[in-house]
Protein backbone atom coordinates (compact mmCIF):
# COMPACT_ATOMS: atom_id res chain seq x y z
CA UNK A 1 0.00 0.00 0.00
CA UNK A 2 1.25 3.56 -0.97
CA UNK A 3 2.58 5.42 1.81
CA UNK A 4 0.46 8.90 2.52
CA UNK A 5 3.03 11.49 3.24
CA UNK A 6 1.43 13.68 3.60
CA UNK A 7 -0.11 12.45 7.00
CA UNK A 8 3.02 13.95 8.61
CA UNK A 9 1.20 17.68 8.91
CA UNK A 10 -2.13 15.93 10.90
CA UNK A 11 0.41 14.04 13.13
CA UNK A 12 2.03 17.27 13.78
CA UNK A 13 -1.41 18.67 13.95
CA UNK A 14 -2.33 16.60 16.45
CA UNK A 15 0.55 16.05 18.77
CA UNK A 16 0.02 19.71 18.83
CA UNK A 17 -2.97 19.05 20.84
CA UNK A 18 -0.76 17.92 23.79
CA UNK A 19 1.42 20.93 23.64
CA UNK A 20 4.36 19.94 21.55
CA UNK A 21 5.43 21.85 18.56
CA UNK A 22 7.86 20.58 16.18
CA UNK A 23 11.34 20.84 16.99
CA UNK A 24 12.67 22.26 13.90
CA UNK A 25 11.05 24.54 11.67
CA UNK A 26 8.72 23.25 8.73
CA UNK A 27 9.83 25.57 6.24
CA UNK A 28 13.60 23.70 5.25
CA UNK A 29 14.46 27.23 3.53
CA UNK A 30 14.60 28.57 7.34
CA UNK A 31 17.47 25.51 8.65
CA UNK A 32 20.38 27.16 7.04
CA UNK A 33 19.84 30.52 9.14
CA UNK A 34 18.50 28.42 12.17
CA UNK A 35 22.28 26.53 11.45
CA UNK A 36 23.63 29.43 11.14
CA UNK A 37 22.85 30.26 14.84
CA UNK A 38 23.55 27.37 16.75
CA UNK A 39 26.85 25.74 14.62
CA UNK A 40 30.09 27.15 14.33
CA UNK A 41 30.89 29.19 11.66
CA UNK A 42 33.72 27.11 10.29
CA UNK A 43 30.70 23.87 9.76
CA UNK A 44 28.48 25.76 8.72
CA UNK A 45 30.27 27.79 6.08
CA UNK A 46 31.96 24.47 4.82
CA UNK A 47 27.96 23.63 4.37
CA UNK A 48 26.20 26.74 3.10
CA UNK A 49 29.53 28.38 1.40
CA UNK A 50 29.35 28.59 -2.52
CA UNK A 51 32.32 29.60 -5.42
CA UNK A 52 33.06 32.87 -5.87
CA UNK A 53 30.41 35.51 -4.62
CA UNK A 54 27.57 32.80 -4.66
CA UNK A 55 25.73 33.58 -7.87
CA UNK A 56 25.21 30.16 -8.79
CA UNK A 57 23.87 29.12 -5.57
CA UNK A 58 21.31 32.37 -6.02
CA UNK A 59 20.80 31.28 -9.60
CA UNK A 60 20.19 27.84 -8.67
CA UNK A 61 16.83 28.91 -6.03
CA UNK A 62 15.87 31.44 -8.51
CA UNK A 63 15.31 29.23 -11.75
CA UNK A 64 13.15 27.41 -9.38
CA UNK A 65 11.57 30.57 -8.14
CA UNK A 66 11.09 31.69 -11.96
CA UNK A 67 8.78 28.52 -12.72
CA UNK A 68 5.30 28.19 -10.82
CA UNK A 69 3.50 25.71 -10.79
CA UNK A 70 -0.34 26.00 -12.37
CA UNK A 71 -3.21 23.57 -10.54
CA UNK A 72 -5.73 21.83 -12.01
CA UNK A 73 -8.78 21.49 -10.76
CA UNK A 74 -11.74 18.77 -10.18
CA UNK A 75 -9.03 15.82 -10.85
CA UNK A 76 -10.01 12.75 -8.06
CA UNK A 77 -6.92 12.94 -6.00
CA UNK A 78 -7.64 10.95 -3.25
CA UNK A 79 -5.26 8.19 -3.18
CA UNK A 80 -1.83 9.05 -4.52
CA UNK A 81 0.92 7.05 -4.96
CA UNK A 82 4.72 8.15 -4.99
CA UNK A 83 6.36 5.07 -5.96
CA UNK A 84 9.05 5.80 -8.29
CA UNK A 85 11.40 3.64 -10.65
CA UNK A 86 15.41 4.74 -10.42
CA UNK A 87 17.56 2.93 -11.63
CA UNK A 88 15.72 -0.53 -11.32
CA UNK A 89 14.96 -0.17 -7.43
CA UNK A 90 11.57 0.39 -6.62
CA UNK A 91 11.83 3.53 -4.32
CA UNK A 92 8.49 5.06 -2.47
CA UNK A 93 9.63 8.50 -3.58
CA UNK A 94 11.31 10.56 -6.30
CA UNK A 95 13.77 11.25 -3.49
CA UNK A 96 17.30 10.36 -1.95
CA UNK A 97 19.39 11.55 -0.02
CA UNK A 98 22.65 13.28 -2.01
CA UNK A 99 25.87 12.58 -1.49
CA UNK A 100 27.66 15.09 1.41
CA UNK A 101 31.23 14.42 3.07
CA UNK A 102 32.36 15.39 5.99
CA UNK A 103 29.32 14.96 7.88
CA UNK A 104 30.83 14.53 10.89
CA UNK A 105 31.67 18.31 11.25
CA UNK A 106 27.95 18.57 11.37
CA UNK A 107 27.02 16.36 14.37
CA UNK A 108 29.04 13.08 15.95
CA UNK A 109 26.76 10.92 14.79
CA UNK A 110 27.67 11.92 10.93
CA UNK A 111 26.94 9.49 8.02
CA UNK A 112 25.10 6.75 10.17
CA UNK A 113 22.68 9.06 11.38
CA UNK A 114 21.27 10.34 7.78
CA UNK A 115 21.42 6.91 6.44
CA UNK A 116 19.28 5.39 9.26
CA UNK A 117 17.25 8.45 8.75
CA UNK A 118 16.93 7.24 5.18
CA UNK A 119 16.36 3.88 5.74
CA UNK A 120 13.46 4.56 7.86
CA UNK A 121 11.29 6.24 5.45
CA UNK A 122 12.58 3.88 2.76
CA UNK A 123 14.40 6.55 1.24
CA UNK A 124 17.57 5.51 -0.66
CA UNK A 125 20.93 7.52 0.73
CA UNK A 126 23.78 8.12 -1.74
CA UNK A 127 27.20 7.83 0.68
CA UNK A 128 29.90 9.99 -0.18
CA UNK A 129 33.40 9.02 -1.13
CA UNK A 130 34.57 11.99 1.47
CA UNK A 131 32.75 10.39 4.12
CA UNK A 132 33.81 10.69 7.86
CA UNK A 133 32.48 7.06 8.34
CA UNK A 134 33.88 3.90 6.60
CA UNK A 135 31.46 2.93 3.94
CA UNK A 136 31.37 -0.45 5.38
CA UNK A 137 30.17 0.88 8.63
CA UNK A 138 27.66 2.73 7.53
CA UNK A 139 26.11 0.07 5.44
CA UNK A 140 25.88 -2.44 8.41
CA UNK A 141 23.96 0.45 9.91
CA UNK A 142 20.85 0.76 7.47
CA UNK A 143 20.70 -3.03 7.02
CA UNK A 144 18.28 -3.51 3.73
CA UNK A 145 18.19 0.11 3.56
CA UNK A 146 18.70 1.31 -0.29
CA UNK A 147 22.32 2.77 -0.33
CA UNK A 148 24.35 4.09 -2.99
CA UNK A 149 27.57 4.97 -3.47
CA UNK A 150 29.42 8.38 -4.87
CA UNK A 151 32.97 8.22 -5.85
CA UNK A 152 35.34 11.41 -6.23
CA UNK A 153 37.50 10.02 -9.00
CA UNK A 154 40.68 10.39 -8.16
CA UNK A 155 44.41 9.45 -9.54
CA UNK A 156 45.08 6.39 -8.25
CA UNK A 157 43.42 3.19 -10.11
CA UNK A 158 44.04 0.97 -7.08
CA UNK A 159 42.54 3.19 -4.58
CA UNK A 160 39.65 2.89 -7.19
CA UNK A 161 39.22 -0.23 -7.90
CA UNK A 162 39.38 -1.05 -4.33
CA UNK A 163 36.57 1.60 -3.02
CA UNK A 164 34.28 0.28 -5.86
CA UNK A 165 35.11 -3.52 -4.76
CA UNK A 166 34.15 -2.67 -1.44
CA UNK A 167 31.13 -0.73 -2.11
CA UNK A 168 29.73 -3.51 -4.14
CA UNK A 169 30.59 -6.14 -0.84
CA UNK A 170 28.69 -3.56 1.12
CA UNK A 171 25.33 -3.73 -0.63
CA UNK A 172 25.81 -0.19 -2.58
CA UNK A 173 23.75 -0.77 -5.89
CA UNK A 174 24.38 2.49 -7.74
CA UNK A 175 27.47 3.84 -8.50
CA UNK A 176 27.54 7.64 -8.52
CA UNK A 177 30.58 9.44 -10.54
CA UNK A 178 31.43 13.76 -9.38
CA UNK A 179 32.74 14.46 -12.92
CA UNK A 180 32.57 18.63 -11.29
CA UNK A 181 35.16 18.53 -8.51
CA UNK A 182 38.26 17.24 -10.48
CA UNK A 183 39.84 20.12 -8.60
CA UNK A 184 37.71 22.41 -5.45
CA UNK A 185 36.31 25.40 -6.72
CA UNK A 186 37.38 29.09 -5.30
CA UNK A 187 34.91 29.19 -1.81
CA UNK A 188 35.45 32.41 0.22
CA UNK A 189 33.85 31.33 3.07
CA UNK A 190 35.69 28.14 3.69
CA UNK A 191 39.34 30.58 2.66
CA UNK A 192 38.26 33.13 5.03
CA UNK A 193 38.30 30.91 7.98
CA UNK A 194 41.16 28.73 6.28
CA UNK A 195 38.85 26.06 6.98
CA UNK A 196 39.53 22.52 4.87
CA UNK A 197 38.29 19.46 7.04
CA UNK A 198 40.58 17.45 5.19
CA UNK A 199 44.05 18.32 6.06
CA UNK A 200 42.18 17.50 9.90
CA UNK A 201 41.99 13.47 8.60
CA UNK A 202 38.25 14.55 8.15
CA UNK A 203 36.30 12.87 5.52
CA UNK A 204 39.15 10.77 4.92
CA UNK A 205 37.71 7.35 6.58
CA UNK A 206 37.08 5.74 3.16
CA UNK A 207 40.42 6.11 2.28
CA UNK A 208 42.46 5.79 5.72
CA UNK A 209 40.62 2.45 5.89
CA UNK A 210 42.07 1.42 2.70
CA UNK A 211 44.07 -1.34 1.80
CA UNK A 212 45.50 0.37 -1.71
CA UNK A 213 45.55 3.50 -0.03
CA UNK A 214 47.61 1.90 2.89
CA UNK A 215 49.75 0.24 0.59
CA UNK A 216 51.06 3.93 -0.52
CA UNK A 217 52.18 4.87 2.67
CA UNK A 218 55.52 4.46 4.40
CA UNK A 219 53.76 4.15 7.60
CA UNK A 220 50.52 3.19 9.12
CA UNK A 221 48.37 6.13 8.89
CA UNK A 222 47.93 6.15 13.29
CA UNK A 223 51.97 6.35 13.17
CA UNK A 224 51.95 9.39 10.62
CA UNK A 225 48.69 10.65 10.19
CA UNK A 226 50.36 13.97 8.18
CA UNK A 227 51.34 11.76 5.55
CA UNK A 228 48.34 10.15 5.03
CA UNK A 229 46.87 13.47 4.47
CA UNK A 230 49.52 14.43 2.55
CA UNK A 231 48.79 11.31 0.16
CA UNK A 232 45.09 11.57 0.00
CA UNK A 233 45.14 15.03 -1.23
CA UNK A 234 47.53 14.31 -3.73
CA UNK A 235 45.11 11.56 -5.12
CA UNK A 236 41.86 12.81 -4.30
CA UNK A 237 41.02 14.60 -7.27
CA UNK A 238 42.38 14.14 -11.28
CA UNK A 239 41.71 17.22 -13.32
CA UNK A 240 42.95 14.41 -16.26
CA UNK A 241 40.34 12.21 -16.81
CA UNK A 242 38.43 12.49 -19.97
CA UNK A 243 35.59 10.33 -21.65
CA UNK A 244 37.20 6.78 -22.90
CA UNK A 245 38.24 6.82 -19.18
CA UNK A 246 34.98 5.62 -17.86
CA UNK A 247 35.79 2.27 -19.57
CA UNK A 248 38.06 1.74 -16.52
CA UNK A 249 34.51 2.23 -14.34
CA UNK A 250 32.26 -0.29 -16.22
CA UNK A 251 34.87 -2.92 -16.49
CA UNK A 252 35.17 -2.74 -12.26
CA UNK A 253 31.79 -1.93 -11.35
CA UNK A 254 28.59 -3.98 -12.43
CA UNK A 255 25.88 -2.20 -11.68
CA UNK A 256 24.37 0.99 -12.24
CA UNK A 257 26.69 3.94 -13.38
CA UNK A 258 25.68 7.35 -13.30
CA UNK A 259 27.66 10.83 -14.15
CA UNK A 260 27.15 13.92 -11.42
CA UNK A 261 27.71 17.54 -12.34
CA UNK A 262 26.26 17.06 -16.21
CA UNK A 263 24.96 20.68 -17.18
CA UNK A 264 25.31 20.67 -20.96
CA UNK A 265 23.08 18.60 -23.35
CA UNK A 266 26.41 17.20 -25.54
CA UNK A 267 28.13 16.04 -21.97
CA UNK A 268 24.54 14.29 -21.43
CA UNK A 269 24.49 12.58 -25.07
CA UNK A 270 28.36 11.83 -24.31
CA UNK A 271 27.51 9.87 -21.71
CA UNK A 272 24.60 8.06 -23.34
CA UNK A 273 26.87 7.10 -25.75
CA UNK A 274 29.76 5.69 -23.14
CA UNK A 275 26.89 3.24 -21.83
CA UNK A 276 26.32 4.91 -18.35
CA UNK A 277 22.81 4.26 -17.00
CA UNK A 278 22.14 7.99 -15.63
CA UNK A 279 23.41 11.65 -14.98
CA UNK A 280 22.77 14.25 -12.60
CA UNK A 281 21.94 17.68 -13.68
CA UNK A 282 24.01 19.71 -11.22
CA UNK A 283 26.47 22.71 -10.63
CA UNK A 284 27.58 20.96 -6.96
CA UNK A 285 24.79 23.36 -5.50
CA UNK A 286 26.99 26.17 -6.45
CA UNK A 287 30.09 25.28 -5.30
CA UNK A 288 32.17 24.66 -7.64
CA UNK A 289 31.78 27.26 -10.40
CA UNK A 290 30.87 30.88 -9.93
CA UNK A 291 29.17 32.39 -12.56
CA UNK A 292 27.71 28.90 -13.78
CA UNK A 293 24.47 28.13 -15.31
CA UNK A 294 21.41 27.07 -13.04
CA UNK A 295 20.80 23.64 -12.45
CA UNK A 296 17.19 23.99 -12.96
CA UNK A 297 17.80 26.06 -16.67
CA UNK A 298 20.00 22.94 -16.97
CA UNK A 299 17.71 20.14 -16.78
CA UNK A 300 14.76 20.98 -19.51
CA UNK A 301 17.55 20.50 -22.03
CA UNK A 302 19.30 17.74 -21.00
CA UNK A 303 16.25 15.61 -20.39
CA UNK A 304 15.01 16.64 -23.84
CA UNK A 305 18.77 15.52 -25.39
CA UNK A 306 18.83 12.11 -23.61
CA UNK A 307 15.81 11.38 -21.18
CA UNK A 308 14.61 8.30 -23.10
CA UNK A 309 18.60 7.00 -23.35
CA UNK A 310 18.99 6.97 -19.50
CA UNK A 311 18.04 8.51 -16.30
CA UNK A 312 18.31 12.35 -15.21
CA UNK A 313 18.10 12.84 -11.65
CA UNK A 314 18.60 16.47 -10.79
CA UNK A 315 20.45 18.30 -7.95
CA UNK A 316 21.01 22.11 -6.75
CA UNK A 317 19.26 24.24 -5.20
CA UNK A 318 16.25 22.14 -4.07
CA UNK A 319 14.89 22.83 -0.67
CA UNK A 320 11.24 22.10 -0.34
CA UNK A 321 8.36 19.96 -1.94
CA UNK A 322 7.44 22.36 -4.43
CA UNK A 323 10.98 22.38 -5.63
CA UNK A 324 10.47 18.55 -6.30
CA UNK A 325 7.42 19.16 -7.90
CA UNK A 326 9.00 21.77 -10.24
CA UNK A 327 12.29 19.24 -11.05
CA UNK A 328 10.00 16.58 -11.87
CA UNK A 329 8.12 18.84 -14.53
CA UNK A 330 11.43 20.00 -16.25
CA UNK A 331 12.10 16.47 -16.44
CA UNK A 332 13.97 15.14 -13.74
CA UNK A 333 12.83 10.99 -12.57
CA UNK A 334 13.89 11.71 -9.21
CA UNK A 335 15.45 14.68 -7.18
CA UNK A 336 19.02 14.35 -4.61
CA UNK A 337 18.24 16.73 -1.27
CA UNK A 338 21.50 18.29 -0.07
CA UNK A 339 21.96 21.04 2.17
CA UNK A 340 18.50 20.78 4.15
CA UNK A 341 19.48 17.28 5.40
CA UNK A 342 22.78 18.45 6.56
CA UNK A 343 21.07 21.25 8.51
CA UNK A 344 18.72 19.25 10.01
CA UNK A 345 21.58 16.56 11.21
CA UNK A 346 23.29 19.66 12.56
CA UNK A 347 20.38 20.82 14.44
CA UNK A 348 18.94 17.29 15.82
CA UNK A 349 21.30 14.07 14.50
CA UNK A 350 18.94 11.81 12.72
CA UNK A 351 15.70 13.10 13.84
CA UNK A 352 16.42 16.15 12.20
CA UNK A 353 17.54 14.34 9.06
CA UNK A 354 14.33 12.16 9.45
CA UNK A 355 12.09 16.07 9.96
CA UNK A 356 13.05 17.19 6.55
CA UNK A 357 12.62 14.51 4.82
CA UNK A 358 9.47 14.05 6.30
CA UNK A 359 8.45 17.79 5.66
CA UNK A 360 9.82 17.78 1.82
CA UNK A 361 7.93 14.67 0.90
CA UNK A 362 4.50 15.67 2.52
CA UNK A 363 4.81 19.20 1.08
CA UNK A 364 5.34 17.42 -2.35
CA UNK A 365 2.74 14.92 -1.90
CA UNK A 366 0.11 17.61 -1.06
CA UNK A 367 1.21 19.29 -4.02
CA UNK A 368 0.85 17.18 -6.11
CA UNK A 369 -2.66 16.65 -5.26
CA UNK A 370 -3.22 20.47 -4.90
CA UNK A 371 -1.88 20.36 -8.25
CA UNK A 372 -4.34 17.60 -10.00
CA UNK A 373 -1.69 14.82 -9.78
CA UNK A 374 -1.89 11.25 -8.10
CA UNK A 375 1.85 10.61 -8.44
CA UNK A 376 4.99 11.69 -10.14
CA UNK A 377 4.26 10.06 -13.68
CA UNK A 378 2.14 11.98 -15.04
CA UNK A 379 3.89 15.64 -13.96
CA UNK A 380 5.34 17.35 -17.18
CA UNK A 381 6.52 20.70 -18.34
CA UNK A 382 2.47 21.61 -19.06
CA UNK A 383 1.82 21.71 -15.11
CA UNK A 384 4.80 24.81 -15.23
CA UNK A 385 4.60 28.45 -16.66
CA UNK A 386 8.06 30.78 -16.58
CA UNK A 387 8.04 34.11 -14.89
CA UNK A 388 10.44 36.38 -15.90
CA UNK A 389 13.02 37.37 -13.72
């Protein structure tokens, strides 16, 4: 039976008869402030920061902003169904979890706590490569819970080969690929406090607890853990890469491939043609490129250039339901939630994790009733009208 999201605002409703009020705000768009308040600044910057003087970030919420959404009227609504296809798994939403390192800057409980949060509302959660949590570890944690796994594609093959062999023994089905973060982007807010988690042994766990990686270093990484960082950010990223590379991908990884950061309908039909099952239409939620299209201007021409040759998920400045609704009717299958997540593990571990993605999928399902809709399918670029900026 379909699960009614959109239950969540009568249980709040009526736990509010008792007294209680939620403990984080139902709007997401209010967590990064709320963050803001309570977390350090060096966290929270590494979180909210964007390249250069954060135009594409702004771009990102405004090409959402730009489209609204047009209901239709006397459609029978009442039961609704979510249930999406991605990627062969059978997923009660057009929702995951996106890939975000470092969590552990965020709140002790890090990775573990937004995957269980996933896996509790069925929800599949993408673990990132920059984790602060082996990817082992974290996997044990959601059990049957739908995990998959994002790889910054670095210079070393071994390292490779071994992250995707393990991510396979762990039960990750998907294998996503960052082709935007060869190198980091200029962020002001993370130079201004001089803050990179990494050189800390942050977000390294993936690779610290790896047996290629190990096998580069003169010492075990406890006896010199300086070196270790020294060596993982001299493989982390690999500004050389270029297409016939992904060969070296599909020949070590047999399931699912699909290419993060694709913005430009030839990258998308590139990829179609190298036999990868799916791409992300995404700018890194503005942080790697300043000055960079919108995600959301992105996606209507990508889908149209390859949407019935694989899958386009979409990324970027999506905070709330609506948002969904809107990525979904410029073509996306399914949608990855970022930033609000991360707030909402910062605020309250994985019951804040577990609040927004309880908010964002009840605010989509009641609109796409509101809307004339009894599940994703049938939402297309008709539903949308553009407002000039």
């Amino acid at each position: 039976m379909a699960q009614h999201w959109a239950d969540f605002q009568y249980d709040i409703y009526l736990n509010g008869t008792t007294g209680a009020v939620p403990r984080l705000p139902t709007d997401p768009t209010r967590l990064e402030e709320l963050a803001e308040h309570r977390l350090g600044p060096g966290p929270t910057g590494y979180v909210a920061g964007s390249a250069g003087d954060g135009s594409t970030a702004r771009a990102n919420r405004a090409a959402l902003a730009r489209r609204r959404i047009v209901p239709r009227m006397l459609r029978d609504v009442h039961e609704r169904d979510l249930t999406t296809e991605v990627l062969g798994r059978t997923v009660p939403a057009p929702l995951a979890l996106a890939p975000v390192g470092v969590l552990s800057i965020m709140h002790p409980d890090a990775e573990t706590a937004a995957a269980l949060a996933a896996a509790a509302h069925g929800v599949p959660y993408i673990l990132s490569s920059a984790s602060s949590t082996p990817m082992e570890q974290v996997a044990e944690a959601m059990g049957d819970g739908e995990r998959w796994f994002q790889l910054y594609w670095g210079k070393d093959r071994e390292v490779t080969r071994s992250f995707l062999t393990r991510a396979r023994a762990a039960g990750y089905t998907a294998l996503f690929v960052t082709l935007d973060t060869p190198i980091l982007g200029w962020r002001p807010r993370d130079l201004d406090q001089a803050y990179l988690p990494f050189l800390h042994g942050v977000g390294t766990a993936n690779y610290f607890t790896d047996p290629a990686f190990q096998a580069g270093l003169a010492k075990p990484v406890h006896e010199d853990p300086n070196a270790a960082v020294l060596h993982f950010l001299g493989l982390f990223g690999d500004p050389g890469h270029t297409w016939p590379d992904l060969a070296f991908l599909r020949e070590h990884w047999d399931g699912p491939i699909v290419l993060k950061g694709v913005l430009h309908p030839d990258d998308a039909r590139l990829a179609a043609d190298a036999g990868v099952d799916g791409v992300v239409v995404s700018n890194h939620g503005g942080r790697q490129v300043a000055g960079a299209v919108a995600a959301a201007d992105a996606l209507p021409g990508v889908a149209d250039a390859v949407g019935d040759r694989l899958t386009v998920l979409f990324d970027s400045g999506v905070r709330t339901g609506d948002d969904v609704f809107k990525a979904l009717a410029l073509g996306a299958r399914a949608v990855l939630l970022g930033r609000p997540y991360v707030y909402g593990l910062g605020l309250d571990g994985q019951a804040g994790v577990e609040h927004v993605v309880r908010c964002v999928l009840a605010e989509l399902d009641l609109t796409l009733a509101l809307a004339g809709h009894t599940g994703p399918a049938t939402v297309t670029s008709a539903d949308l009208v553009e407002h000039p900026a």
